[in-house]
C-alpha atoms as a PDB file:
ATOM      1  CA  UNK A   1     -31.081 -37.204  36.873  1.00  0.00           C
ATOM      2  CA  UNK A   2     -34.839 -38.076  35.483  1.00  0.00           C
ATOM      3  CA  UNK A   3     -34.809 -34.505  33.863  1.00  0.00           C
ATOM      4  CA  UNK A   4     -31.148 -33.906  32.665  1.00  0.00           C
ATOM      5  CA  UNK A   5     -32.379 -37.209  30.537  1.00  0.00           C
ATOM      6  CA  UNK A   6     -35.504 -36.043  29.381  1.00  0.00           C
ATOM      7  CA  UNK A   7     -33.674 -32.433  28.552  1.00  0.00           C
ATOM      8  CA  UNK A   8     -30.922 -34.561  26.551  1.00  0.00           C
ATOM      9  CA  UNK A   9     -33.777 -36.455  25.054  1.00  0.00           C
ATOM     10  CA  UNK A  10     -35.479 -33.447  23.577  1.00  0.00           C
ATOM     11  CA  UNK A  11     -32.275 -31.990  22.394  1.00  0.00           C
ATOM     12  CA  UNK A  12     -31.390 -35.196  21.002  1.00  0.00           C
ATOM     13  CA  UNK A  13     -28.258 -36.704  22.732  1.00  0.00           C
ATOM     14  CA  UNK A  14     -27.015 -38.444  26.149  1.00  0.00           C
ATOM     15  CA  UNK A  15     -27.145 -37.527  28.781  1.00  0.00           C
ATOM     16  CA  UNK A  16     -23.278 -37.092  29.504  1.00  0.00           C
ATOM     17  CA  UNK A  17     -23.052 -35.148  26.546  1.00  0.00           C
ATOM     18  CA  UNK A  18     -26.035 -32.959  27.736  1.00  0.00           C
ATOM     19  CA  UNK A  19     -24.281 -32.692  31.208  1.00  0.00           C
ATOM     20  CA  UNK A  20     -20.967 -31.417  28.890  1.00  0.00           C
ATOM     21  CA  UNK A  21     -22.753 -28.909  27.282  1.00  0.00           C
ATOM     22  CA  UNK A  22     -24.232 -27.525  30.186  1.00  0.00           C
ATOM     23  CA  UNK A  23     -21.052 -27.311  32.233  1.00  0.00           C
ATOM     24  CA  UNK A  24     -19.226 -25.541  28.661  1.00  0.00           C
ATOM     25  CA  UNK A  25     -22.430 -23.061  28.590  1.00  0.00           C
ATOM     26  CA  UNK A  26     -22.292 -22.347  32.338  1.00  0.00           C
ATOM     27  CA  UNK A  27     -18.019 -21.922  32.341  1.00  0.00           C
ATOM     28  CA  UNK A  28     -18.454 -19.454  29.216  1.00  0.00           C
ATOM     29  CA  UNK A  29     -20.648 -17.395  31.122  1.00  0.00           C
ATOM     30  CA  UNK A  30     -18.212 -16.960  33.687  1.00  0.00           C
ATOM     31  CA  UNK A  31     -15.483 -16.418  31.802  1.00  0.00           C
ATOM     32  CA  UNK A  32     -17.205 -13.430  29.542  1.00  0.00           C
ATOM     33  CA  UNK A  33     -18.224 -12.255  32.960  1.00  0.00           C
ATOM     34  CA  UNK A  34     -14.346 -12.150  34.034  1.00  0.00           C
ATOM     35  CA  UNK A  35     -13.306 -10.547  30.990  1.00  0.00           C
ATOM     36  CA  UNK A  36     -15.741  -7.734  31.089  1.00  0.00           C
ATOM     37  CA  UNK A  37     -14.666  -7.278  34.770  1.00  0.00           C
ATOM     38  CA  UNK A  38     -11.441  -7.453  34.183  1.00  0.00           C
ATOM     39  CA  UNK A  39     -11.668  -4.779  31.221  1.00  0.00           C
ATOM     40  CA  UNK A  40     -13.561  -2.479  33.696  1.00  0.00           C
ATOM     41  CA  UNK A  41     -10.702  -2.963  36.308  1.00  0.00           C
ATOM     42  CA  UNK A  42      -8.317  -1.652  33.850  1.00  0.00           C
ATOM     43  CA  UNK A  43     -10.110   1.448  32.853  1.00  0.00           C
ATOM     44  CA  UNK A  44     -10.628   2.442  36.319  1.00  0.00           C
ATOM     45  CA  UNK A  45      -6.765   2.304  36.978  1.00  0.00           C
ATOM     46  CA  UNK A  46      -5.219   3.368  33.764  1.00  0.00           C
ATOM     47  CA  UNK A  47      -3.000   5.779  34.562  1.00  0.00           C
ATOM     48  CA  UNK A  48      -2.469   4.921  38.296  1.00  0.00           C
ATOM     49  CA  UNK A  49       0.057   1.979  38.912  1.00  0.00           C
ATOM     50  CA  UNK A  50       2.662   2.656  36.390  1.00  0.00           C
ATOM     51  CA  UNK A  51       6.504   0.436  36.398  1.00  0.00           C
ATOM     52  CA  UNK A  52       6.649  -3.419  36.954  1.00  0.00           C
ATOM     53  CA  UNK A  53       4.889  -5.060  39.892  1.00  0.00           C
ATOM     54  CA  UNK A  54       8.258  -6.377  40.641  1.00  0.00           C
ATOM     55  CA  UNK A  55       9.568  -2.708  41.698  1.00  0.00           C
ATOM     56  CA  UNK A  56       6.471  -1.923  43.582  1.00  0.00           C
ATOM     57  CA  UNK A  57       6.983  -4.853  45.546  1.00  0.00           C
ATOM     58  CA  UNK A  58      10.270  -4.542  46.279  1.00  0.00           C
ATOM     59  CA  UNK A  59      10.262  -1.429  47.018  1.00  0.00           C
ATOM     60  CA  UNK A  60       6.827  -1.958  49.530  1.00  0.00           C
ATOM     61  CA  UNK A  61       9.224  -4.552  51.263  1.00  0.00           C
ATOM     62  CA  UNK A  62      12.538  -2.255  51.242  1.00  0.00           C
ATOM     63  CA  UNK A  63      10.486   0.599  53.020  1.00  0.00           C
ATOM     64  CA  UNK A  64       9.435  -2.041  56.519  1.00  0.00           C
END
C-alpha cells in the first residue's frame, strides 16, 4: 500500500485514482492482446467453417 502511495504521489494523484489507472492500463493490455488473437484465429480459419453455427450444430446433434 506504502508504494502504490508514493507511485500516486509522484504522478500526482490518490491513491484510488492511481489504483484506477493501473487496473484501466493492465485491462487494455489484455484486451489488445484478445483482439490480436482473435484476428489471428480468423485468418487461420478463413475459408474453413462456412454457414451459421446454428446449422453446424444442429446438424452435429441430428447425426448421434
Amino acid at each position: 500500500m506504502e508504494a502504490l502511495k508514493r507511485q500516486a504521489s509522484l504522478h500526482g494523484r490518490s491513491a484510488e485514482a492511481e489504483h484506477r489507472s493501473i487496473l484501466e492500463r493492465a485491462l487494455k493490455a489484455g484486451r489488445e492482446t484478445f483482439r490480436t488473437r482473435a484476428a489471428s484465429l480468423r485468418d487461420q480459419t478463413r475459408g474453413r467453417i462456412v454457414g451459421e453455427s446454428a446449422d453446424l450444430i444442429r446438424e452435429d446433434r441430428d447425426s448421434r
